[in-house]
N, C-alpha and C. Protein backbone atom coordinates (compact mmCIF):
# COMPACT_ATOMS: atom_id res chain seq x y z
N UNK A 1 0.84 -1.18 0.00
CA UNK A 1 0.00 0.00 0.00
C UNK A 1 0.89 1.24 0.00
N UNK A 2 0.56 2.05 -0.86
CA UNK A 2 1.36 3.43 -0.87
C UNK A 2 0.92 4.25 0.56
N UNK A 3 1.97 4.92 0.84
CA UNK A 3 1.84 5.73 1.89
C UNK A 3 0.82 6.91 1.35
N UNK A 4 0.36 6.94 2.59
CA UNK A 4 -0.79 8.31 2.25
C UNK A 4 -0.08 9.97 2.16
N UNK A 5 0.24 10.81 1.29
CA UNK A 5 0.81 11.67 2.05
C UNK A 5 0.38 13.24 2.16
N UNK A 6 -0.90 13.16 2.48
CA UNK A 6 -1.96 14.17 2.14
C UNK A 6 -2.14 14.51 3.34
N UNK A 7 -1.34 14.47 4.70
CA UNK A 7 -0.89 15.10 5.87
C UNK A 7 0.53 15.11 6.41
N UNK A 8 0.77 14.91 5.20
CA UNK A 8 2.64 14.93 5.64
C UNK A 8 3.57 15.71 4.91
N UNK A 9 3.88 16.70 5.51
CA UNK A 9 4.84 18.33 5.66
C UNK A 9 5.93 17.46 4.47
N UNK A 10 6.79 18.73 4.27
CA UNK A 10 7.61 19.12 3.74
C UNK A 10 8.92 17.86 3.85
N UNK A 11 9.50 18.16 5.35
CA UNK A 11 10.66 17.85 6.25
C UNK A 11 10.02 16.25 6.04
N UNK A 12 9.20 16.16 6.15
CA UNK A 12 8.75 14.40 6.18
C UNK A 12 9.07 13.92 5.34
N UNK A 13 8.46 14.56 4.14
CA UNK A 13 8.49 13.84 2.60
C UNK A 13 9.88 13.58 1.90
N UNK A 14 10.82 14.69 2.76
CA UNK A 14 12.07 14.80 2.07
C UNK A 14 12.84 13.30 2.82
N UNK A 15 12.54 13.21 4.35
CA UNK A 15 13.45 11.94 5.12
C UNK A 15 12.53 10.69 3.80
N UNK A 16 12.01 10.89 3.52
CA UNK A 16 11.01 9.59 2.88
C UNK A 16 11.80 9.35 2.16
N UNK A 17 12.16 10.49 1.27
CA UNK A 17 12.35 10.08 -0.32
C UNK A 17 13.91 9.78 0.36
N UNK A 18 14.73 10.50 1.06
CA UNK A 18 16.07 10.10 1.56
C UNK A 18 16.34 8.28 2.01
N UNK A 19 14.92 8.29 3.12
CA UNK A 19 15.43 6.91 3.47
C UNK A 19 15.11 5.95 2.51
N UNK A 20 14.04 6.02 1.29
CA UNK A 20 13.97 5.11 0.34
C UNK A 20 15.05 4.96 -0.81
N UNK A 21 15.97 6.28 -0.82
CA UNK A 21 17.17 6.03 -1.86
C UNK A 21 17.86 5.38 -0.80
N UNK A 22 18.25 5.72 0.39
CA UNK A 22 19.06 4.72 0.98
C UNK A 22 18.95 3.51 1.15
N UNK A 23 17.57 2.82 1.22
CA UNK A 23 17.31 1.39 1.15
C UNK A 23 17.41 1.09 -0.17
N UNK A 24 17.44 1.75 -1.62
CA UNK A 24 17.60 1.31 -2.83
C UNK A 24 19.14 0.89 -2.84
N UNK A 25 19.88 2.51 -2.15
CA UNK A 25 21.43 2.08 -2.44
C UNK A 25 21.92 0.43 -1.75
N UNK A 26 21.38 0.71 -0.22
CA UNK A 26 21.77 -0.76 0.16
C UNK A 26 21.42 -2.22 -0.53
N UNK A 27 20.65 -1.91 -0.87
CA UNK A 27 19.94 -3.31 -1.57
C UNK A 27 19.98 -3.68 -2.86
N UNK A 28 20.55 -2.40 -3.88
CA UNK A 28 20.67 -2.41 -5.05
C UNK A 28 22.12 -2.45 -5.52
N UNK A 29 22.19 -1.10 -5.42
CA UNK A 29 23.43 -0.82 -6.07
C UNK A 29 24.49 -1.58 -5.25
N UNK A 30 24.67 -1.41 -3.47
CA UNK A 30 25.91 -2.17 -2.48
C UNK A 30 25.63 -3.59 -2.74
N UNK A 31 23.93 -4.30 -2.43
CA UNK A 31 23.59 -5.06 -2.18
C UNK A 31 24.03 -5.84 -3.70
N UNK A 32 23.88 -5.70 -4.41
CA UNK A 32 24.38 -6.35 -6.07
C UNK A 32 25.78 -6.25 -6.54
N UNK A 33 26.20 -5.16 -5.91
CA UNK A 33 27.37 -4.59 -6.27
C UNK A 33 27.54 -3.52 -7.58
N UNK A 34 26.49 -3.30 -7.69
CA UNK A 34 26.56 -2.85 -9.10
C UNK A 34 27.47 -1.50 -9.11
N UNK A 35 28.09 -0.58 -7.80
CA UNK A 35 28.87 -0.13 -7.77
C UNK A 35 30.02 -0.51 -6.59
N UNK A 36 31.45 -1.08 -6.94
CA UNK A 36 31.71 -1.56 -5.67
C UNK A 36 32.42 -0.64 -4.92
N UNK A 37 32.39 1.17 -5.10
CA UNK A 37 33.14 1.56 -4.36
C UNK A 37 31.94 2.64 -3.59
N UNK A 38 30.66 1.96 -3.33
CA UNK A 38 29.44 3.00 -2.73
C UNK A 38 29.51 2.40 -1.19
N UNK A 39 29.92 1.27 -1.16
CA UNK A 39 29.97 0.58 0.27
C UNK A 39 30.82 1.56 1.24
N UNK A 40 31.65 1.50 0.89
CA UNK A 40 32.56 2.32 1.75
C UNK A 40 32.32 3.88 1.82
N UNK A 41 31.65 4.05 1.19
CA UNK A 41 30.88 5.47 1.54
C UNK A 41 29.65 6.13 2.31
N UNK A 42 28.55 4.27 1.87
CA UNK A 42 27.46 4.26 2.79
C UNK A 42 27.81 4.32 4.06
N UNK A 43 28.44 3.02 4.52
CA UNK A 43 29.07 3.08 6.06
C UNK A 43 29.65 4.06 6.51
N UNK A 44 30.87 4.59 5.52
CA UNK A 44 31.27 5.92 6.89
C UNK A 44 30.74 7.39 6.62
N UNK A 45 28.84 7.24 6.10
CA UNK A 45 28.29 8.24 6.46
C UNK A 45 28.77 9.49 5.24
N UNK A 46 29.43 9.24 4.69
CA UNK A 46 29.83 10.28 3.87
C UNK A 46 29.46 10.76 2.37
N UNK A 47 28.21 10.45 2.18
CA UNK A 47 27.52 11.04 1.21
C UNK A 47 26.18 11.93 1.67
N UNK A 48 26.28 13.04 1.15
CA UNK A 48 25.28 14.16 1.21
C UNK A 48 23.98 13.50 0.31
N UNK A 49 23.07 14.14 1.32
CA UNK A 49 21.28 13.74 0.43
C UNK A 49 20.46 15.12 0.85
N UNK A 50 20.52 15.51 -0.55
CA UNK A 50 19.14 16.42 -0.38
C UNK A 50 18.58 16.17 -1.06
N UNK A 51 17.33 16.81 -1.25
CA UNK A 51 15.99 16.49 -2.09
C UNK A 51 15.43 17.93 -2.31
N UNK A 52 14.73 17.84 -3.47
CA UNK A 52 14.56 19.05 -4.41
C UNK A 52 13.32 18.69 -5.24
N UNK A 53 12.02 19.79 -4.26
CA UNK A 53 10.83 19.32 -5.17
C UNK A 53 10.50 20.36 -6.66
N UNK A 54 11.68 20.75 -6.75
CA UNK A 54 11.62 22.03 -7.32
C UNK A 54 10.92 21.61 -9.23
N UNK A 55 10.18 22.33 -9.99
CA UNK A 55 9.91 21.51 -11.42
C UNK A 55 10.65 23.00 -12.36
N UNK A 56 10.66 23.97 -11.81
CA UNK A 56 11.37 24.98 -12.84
C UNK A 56 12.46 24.84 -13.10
N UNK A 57 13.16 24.73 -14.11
CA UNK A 57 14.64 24.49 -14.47
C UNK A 57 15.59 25.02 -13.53
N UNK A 58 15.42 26.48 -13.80
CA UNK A 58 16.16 27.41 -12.85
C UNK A 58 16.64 27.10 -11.39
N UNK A 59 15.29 26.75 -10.60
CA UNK A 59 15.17 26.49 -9.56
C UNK A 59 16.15 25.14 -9.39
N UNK A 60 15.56 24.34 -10.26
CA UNK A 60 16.29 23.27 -10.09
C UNK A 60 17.96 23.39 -9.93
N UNK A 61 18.48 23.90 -11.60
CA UNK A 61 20.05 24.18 -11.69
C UNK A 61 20.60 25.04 -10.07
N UNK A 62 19.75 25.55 -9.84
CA UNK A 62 20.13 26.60 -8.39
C UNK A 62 20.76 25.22 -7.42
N UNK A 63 19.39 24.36 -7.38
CA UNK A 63 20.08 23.62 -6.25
C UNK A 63 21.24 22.44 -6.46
N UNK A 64 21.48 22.02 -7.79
CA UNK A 64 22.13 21.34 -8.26
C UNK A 64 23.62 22.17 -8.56
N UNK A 65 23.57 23.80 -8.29
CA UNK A 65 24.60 24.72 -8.34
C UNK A 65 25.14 24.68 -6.60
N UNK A 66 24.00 24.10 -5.53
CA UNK A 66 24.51 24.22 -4.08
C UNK A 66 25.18 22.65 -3.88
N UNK A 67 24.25 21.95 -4.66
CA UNK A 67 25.72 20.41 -4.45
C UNK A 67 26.92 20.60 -4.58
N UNK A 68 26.95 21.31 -5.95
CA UNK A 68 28.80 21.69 -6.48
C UNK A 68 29.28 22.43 -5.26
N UNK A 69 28.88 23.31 -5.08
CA UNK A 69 29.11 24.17 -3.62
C UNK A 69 29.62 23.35 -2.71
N UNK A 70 28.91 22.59 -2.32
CA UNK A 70 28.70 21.90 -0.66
C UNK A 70 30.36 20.58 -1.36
N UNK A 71 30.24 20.26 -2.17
CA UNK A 71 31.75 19.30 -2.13
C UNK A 71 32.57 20.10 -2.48
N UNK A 72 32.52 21.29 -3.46
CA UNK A 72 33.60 21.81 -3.27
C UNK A 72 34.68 22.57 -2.06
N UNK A 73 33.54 22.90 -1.17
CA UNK A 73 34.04 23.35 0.35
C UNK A 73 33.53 22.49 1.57
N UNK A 74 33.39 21.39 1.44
CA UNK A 74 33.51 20.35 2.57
C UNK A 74 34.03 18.95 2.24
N UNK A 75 35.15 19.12 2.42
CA UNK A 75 35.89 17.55 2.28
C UNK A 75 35.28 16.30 3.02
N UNK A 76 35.14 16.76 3.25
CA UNK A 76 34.52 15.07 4.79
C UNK A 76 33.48 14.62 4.03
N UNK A 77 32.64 15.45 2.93
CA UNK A 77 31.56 15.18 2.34
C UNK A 77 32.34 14.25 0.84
N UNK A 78 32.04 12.80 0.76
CA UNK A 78 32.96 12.57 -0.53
C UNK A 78 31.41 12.67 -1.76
N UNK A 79 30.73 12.28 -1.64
CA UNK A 79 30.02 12.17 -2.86
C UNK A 79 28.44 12.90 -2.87
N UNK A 80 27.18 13.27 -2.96
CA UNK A 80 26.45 13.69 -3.06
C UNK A 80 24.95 13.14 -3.81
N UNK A 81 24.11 13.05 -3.47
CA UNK A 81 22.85 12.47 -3.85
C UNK A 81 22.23 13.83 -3.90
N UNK A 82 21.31 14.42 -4.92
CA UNK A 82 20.25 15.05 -5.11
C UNK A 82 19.33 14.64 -5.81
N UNK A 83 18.16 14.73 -4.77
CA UNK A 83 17.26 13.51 -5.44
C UNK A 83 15.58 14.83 -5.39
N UNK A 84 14.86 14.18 -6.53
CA UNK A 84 13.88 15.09 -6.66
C UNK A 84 12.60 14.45 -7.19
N UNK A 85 11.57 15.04 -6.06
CA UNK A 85 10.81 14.03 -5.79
C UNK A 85 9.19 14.51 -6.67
N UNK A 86 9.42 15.62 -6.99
CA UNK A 86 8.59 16.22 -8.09
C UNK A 86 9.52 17.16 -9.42
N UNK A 87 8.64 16.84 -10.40
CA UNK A 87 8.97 18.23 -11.79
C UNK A 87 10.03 16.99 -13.48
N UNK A 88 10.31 16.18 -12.25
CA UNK A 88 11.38 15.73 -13.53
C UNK A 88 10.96 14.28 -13.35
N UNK A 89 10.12 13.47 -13.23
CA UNK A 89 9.26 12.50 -13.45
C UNK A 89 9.55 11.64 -14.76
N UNK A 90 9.51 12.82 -15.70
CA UNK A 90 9.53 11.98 -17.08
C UNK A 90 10.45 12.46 -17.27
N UNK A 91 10.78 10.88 -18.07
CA UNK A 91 12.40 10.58 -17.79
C UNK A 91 13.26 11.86 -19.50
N UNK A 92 12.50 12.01 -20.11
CA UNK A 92 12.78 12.57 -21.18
C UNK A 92 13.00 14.39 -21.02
N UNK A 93 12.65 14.71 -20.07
CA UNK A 93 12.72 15.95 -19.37
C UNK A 93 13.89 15.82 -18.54
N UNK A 94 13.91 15.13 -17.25
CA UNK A 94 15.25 14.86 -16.94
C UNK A 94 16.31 14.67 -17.40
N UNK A 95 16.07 14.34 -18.95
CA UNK A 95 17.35 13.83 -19.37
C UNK A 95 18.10 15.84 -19.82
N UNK A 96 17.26 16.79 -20.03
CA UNK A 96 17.32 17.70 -20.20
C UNK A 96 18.20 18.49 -19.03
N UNK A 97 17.27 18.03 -17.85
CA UNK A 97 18.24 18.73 -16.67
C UNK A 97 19.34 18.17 -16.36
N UNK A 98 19.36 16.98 -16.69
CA UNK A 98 20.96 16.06 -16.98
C UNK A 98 21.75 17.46 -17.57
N UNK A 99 21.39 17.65 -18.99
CA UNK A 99 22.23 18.41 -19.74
C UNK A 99 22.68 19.55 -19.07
N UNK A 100 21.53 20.28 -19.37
CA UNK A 100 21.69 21.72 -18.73
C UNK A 100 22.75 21.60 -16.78
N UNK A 101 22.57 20.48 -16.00
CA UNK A 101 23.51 20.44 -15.36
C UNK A 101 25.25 20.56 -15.33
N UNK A 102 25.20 19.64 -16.60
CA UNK A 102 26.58 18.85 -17.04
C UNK A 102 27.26 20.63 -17.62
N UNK A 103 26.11 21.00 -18.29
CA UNK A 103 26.82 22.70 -18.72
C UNK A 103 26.64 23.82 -17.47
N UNK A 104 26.46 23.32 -16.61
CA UNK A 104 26.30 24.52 -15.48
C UNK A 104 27.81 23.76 -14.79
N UNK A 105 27.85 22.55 -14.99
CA UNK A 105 29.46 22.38 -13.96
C UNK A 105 30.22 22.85 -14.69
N UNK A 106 30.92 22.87 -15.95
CA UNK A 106 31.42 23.67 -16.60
C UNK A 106 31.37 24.91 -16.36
N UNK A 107 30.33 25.68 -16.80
CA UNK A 107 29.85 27.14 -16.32
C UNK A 107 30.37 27.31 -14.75
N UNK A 108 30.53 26.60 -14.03
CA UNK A 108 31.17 27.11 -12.41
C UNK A 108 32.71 26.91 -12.43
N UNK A 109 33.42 25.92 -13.49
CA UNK A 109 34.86 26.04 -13.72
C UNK A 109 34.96 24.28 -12.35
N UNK A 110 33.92 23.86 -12.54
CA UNK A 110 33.87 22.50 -12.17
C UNK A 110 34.35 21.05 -13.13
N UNK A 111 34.47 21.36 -13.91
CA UNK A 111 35.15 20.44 -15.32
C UNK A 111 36.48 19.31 -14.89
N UNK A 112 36.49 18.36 -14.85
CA UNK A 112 37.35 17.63 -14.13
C UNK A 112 37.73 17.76 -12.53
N UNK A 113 37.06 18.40 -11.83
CA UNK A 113 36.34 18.40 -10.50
C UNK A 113 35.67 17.65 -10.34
N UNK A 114 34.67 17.36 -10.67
CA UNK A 114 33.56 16.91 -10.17
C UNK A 114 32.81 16.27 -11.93
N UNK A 115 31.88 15.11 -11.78
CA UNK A 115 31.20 14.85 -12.56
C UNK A 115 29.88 14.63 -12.28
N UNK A 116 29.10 13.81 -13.18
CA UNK A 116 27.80 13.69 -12.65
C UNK A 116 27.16 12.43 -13.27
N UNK A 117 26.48 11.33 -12.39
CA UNK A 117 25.65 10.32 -12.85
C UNK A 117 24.38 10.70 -12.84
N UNK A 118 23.64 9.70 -13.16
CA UNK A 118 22.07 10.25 -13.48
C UNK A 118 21.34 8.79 -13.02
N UNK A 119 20.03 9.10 -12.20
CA UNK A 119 19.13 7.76 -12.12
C UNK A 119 18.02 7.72 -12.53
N UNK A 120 16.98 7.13 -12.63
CA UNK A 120 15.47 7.72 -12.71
C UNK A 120 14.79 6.28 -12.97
N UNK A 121 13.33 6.19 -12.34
CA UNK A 121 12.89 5.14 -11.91
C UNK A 121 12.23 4.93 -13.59
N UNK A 122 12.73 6.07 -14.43
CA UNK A 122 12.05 4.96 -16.21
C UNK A 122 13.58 5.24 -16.57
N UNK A 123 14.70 5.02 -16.24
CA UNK A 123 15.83 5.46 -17.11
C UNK A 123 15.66 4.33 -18.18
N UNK A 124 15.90 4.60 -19.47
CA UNK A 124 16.35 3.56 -20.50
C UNK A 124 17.36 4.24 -21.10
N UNK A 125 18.23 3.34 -21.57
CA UNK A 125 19.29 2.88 -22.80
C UNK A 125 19.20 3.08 -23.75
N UNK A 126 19.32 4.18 -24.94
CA UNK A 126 18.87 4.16 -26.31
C UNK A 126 19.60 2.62 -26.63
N UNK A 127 18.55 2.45 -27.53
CA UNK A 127 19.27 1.19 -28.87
C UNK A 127 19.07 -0.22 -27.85
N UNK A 128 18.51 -0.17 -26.23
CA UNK A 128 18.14 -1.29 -25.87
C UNK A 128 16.78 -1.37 -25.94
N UNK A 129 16.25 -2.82 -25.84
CA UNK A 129 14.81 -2.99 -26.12
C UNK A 129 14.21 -2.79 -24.85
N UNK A 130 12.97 -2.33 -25.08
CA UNK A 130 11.62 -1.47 -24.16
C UNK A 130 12.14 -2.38 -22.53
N UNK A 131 11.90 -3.91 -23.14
CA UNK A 131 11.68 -4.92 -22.10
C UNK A 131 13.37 -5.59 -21.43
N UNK A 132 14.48 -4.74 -21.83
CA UNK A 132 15.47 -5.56 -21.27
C UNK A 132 15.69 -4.93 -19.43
N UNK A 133 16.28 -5.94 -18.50
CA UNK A 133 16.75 -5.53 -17.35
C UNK A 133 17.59 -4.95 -17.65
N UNK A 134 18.68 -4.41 -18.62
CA UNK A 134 19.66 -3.51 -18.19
C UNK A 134 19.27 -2.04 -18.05
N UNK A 135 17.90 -1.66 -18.21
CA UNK A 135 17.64 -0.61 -17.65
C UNK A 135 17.69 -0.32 -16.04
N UNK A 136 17.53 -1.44 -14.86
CA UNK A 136 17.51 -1.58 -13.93
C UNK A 136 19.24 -1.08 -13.37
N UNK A 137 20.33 -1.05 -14.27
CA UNK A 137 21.61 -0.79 -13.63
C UNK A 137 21.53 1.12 -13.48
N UNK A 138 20.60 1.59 -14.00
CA UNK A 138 20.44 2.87 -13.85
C UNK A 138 18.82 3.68 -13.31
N UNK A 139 18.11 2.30 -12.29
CA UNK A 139 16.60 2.85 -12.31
C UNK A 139 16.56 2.93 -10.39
N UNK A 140 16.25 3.91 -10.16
CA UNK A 140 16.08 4.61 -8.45
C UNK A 140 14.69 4.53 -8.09
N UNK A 141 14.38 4.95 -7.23
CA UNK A 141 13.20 5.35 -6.95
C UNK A 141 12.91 6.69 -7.19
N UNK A 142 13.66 7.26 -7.16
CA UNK A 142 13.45 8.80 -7.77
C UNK A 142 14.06 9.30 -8.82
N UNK A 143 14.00 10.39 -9.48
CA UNK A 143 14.81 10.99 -10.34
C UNK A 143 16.19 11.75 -9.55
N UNK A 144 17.38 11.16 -9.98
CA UNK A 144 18.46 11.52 -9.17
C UNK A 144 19.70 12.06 -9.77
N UNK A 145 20.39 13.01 -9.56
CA UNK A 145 21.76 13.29 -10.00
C UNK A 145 22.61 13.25 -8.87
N UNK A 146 23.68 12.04 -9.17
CA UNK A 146 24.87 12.03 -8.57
C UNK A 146 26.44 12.80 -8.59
N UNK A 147 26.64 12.94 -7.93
CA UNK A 147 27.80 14.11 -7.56
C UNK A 147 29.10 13.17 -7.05
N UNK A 148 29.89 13.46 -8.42
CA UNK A 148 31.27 12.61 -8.04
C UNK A 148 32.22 13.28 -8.01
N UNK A 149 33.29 12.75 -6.66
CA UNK A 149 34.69 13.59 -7.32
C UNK A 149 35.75 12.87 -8.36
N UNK A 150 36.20 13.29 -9.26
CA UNK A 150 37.15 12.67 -10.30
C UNK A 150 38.00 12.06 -9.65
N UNK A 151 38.93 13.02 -9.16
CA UNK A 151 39.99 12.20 -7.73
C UNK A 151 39.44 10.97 -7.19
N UNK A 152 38.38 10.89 -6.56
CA UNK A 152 38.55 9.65 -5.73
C UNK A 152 38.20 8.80 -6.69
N UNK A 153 37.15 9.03 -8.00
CA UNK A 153 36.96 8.09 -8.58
C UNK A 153 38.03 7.34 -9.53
N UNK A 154 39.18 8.59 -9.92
CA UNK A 154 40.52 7.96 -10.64
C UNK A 154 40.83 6.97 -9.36
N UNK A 155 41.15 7.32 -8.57
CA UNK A 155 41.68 6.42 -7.20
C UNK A 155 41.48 5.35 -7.07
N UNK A 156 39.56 5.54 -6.85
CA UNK A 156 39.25 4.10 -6.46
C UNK A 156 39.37 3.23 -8.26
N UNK A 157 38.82 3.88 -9.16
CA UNK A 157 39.10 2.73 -10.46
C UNK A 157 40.62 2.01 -10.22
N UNK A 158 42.04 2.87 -10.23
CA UNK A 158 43.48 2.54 -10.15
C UNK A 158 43.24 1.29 -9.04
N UNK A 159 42.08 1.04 -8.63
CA UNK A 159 42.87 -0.27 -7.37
C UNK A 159 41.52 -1.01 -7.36
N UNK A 160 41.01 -1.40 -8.12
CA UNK A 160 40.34 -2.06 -8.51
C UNK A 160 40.28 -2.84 -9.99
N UNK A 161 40.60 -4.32 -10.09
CA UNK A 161 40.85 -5.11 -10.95
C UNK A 161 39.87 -4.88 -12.26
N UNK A 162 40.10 -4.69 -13.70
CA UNK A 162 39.23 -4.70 -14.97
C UNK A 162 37.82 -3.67 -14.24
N UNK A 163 38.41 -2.66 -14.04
CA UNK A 163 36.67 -1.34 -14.17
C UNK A 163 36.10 -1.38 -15.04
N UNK A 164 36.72 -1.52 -16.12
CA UNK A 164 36.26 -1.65 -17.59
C UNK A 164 34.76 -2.63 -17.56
N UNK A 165 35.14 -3.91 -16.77
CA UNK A 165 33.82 -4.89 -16.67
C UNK A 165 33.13 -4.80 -15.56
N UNK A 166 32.80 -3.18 -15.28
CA UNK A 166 31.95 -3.00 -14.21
C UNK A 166 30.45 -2.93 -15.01
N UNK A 167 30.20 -2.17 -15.87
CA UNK A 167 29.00 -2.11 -16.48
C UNK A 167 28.62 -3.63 -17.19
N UNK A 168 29.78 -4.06 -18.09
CA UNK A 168 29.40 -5.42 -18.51
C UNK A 168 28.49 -6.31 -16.93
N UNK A 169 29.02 -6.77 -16.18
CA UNK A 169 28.72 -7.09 -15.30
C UNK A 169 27.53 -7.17 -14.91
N UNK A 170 27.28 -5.27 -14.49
CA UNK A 170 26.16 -5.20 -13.96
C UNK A 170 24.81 -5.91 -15.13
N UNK A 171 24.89 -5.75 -16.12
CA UNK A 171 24.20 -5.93 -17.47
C UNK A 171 23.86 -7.18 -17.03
N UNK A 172 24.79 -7.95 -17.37
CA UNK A 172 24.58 -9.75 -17.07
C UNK A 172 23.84 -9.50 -15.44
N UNK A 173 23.82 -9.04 -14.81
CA UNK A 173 23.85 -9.81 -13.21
C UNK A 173 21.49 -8.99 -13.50
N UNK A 174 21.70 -8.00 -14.10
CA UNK A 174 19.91 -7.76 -14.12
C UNK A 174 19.25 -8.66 -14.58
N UNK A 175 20.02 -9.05 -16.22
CA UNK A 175 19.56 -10.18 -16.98
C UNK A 175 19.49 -11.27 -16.67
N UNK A 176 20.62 -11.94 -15.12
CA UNK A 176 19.78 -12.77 -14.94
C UNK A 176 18.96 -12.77 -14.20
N UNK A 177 18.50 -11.71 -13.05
CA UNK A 177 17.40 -11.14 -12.16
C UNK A 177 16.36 -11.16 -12.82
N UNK A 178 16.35 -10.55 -13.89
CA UNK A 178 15.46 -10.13 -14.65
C UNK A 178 14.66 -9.30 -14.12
N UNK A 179 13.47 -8.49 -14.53
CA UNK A 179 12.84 -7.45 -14.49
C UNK A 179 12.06 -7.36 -13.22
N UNK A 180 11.18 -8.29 -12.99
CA UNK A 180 10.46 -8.29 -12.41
C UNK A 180 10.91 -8.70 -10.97
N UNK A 181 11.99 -9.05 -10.92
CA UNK A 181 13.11 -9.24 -9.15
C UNK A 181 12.93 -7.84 -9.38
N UNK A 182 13.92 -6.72 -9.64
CA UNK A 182 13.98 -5.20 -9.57
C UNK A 182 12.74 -4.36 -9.37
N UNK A 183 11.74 -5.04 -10.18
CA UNK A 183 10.53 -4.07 -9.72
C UNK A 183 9.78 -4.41 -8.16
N UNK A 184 9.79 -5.37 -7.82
CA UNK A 184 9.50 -5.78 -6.87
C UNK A 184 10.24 -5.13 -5.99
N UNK A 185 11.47 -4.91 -5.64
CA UNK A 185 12.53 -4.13 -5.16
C UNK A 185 11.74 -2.96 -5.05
N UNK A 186 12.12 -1.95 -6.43
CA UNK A 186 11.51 -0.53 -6.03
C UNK A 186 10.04 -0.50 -5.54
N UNK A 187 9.21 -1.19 -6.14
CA UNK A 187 7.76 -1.13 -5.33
C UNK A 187 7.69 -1.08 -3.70
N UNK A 188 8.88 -2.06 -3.07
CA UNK A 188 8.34 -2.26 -1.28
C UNK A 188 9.43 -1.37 -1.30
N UNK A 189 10.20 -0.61 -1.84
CA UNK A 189 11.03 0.51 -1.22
C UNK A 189 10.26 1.23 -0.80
N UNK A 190 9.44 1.98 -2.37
CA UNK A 190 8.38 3.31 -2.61
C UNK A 190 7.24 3.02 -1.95
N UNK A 191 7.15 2.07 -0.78
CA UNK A 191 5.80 1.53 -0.14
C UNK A 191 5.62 3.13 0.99
């Protein structure tokens, strides 16, 4: 049963959507491995989560301009989740604020600083079919942009065996899950 949330504030909705990416990260991405250097970040607490119900572009780039902010002047902070829980829904719009992000880190002189992943609970793959699981190596419960630093990520790739067959991997490991393990997943997350 979906949560009701037609008496529940602001500050609520945001721990919601926070603690349901965190049960996605544990169970998905750590829990599969589909990234193996998020473990060590979940545990020692060191990724930033905000949430952004914002649907105007502007508004949006604003707060996706305070992530860059917040790692560029707090070290202790290694990586960043901004997750948004209204406005960018469809995934074909998001893919827009993808862009317009990727040119605002540039525009701040963030360019090999910092990069950016992307999630979204319809992400697809051009050139894969409607029905394959490898959409699942990139599907959240929310629409999300991730905040990386280059540094640690040159780092952690250098000490970790074939990175190269991290995506192969993940590909095979949905396909053999297949679709309907993953949806089941995000459904009792988004409960």
């Amino acid at each position: 049963m979906k949560q009701d949330r037609t008496n529940t504030t602001t500050s609520e909705m945001n721990q919601l959507a926070i603690s349901q990416t965190k049960a996605w990260l544990d169970e998905v991405v750590i829990g599969l491995n589909f990234c193996p250097f998020a473990k060590k970040e979940f545990v020692n607490n060191t990724i930033a989560y905000a949430v952004s119900a914002h649907s105007q572009l502007k508004l949006a780039l604003e707060e996706v301009a305070l992530q860059f902010e917040l790692l560029a002047h707090d070290a202790e902070i290694e990586t960043s989740l901004l997750i948004f829980t209204d406005g960018y829904l469809q995934f074909e719009r998001f893919l827009d604020l993808v862009d317009y992000s990727n040119d605002l880190l540039i525009d701040l002189g963030f360019e090999g600083i910092f990069q950016l992943a992307n999630f979204h609970p319809d992400y697809f793959f051009e050139g894969e079919p409607l029905d394959s699981a490898s959409h699942y190596t990139n599907r959240s419960p929310y629409p999300t942009l991730h905040f990386i630093r280059e540094k640690s990520m040159e780092r952690a790739l250098n000490h970790y065996p074939n990175p190269e067959l991290i995506p192969e991997n993940n590909i095979a490991l949905t396909q053999e899950k297949g679709c309907d393990y993953f949806e089941q997943i995000l459904k009792r997350i988004k409960r």
